[in-house]
Protein backbone atom coordinates (compact mmCIF):
# COMPACT_ATOMS: atom_id res chain seq x y z
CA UNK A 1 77.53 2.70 -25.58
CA UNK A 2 75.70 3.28 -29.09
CA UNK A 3 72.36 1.47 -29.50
CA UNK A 4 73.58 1.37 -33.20
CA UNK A 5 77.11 -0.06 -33.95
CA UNK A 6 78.86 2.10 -36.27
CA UNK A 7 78.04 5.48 -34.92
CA UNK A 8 81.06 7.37 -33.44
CA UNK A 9 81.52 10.80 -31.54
CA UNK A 10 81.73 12.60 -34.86
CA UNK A 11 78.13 11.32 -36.27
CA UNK A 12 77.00 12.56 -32.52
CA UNK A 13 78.80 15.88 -33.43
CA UNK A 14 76.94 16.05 -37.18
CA UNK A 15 73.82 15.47 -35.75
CA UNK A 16 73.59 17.31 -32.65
CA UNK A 17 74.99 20.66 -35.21
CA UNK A 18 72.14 19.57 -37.55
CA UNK A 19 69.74 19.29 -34.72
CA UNK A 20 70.57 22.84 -33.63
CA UNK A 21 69.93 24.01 -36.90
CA UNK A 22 68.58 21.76 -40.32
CA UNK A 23 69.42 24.07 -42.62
CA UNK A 24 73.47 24.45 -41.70
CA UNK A 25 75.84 23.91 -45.10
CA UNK A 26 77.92 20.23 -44.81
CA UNK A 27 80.54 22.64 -45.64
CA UNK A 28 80.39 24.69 -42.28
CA UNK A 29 79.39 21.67 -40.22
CA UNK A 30 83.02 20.06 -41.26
CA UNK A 31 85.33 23.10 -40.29
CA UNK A 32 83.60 22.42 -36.76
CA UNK A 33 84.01 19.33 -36.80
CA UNK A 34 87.45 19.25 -38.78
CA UNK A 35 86.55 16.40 -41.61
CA UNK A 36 85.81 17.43 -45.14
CA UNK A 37 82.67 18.14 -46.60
CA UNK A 38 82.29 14.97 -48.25
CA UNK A 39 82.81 13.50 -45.20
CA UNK A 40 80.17 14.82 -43.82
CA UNK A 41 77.53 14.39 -46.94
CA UNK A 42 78.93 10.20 -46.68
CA UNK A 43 78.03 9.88 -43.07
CA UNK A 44 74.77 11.81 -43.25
CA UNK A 45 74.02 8.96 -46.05
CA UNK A 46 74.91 6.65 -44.15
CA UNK A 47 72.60 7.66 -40.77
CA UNK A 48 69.87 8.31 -43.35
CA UNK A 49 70.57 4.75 -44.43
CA UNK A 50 70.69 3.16 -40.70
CA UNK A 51 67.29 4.99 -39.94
CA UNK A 52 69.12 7.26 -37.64
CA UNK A 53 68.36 10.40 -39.27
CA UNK A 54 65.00 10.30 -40.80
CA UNK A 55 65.11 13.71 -42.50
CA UNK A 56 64.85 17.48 -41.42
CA UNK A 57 62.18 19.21 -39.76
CA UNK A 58 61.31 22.95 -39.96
CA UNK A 59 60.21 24.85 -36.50
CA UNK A 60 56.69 26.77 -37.13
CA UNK A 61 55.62 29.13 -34.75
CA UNK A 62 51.85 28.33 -34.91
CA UNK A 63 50.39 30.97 -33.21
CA UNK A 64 51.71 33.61 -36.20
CA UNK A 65 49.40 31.19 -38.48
CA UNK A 66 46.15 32.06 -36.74
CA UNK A 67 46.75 28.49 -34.39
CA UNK A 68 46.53 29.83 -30.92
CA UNK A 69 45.67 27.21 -28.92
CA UNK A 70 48.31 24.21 -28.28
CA UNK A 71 46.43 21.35 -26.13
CA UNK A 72 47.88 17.85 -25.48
CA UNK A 73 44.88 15.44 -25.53
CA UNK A 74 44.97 11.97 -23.65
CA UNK A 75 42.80 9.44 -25.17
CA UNK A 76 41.30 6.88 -23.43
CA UNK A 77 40.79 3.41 -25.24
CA UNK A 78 37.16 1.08 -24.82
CA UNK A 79 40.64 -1.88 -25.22
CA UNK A 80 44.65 -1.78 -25.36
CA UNK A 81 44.54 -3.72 -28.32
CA UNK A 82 42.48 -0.86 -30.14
CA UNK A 83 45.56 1.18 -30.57
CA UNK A 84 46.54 0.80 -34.12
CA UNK A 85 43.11 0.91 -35.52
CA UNK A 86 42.96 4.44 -33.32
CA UNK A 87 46.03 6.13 -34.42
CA UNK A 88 45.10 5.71 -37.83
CA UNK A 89 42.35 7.34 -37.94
CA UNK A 90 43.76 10.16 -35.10
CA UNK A 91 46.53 10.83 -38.01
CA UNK A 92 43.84 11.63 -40.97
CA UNK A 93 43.03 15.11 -38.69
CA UNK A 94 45.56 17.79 -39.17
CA UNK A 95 45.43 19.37 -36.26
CA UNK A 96 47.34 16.35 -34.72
CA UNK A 97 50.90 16.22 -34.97
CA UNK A 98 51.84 13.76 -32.81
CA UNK A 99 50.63 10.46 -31.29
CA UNK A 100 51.71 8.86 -28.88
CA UNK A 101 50.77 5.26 -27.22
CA UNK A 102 51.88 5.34 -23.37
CA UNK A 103 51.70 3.73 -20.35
CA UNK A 104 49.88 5.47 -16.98
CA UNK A 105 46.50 7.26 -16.79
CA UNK A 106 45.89 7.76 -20.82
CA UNK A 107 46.44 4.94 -23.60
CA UNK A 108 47.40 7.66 -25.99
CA UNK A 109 48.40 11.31 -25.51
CA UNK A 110 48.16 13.24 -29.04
CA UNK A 111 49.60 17.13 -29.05
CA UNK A 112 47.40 19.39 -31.63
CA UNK A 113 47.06 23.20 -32.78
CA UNK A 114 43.56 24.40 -32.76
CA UNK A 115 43.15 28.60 -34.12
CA UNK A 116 40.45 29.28 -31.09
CA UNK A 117 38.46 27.07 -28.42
CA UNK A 118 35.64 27.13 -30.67
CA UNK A 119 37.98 25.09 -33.44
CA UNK A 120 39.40 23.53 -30.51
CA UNK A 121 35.91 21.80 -29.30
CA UNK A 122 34.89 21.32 -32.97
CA UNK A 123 37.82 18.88 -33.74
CA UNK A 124 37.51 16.98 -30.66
CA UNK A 125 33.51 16.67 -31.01
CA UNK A 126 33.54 16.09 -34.93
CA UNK A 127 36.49 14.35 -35.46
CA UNK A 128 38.18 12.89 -32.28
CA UNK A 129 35.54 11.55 -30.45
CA UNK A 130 33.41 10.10 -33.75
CA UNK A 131 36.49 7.65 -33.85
CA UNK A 132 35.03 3.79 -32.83
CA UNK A 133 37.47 2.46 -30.17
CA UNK A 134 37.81 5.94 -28.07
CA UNK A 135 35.76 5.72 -24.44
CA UNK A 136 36.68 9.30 -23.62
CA UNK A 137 39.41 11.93 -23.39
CA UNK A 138 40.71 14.23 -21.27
CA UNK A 139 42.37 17.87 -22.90
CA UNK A 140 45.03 20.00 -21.45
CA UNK A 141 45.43 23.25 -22.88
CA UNK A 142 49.13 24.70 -23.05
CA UNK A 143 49.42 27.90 -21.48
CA UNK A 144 53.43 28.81 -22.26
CA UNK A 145 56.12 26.48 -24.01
CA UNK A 146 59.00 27.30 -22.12
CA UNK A 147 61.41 24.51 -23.91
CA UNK A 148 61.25 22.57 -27.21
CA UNK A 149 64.56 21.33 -28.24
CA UNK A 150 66.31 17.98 -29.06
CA UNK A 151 69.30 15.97 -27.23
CA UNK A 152 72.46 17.26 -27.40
CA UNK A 153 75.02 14.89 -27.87
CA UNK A 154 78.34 17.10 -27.64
């Protein structure tokens, strides 16, 4: 069952061929999925307008930009309740490109791109660990990312 009424097997369709690839023509998504092309630009609206599809991403391959290292960070908080005050500030550094608050050994667990390990140690002394509210973190640097994709739903 749908977590959001109104969503049917050929909205799963739309987005799982967007998913695959953001920049496929309406026009090519509806032969697949035998509706019209104005079919398809209607219930795109309308997922856009449920909050379902919150707009289109493009993959970067980092490393060709001079960002070599990929580390996942896990934040420890001094309190819980410190969160929101935290990831504000954690989303004014660039390097970050995703937060997240979690449950288990870290309060939050950020991914970022650093060019080198001496960028690397500059963000998290300069910028990461100036914030008020962090106690300490712990950094994992990724070695190989083997997969990076999203559901599919058909």
């Amino acid at each position: 069952m749908n977590k959001v009424p109104g969503i049917d097997e050929i909205d799963l369709k739309i987005i799982g061929l967007l998913a695959e690839d953001a920049k496929i023509p309406y026009t090519e998504i509806a032969k697949k999925v035998y509706v019209s092309g104005g079919t398809v630009h209607v219930r795109m609206k309308k997922l856009e307008e449920m909050g379902v599809v919150l707009g289109s991403s493009l993959k970067i391959d980092y490393s060709k930009l001079g960002y070599d290292i990929s580390a996942f960070l896990g934040i420890y908080l001094e309190k819980s309740s410190l969160y929101n005050q935290v990831a504000e500030q954690l989303k004014n550094i660039p390097e970050i490109v995703s937060i997240h608050y979690t449950t288990g050994n870290y309060n939050i667990f950020v991914k970022m791109y650093c060019k080198d390990t001496n960028h690397l140690k500059d963000v998290l002394h300069d910028k990461v660990q100036k914030i008020d509210g962090i106690e300490r973190t712990e950094t994992l640097i990724t070695l190989e990312e083997t997969l990076n994709r999203t559901i599919k739903f058909q």
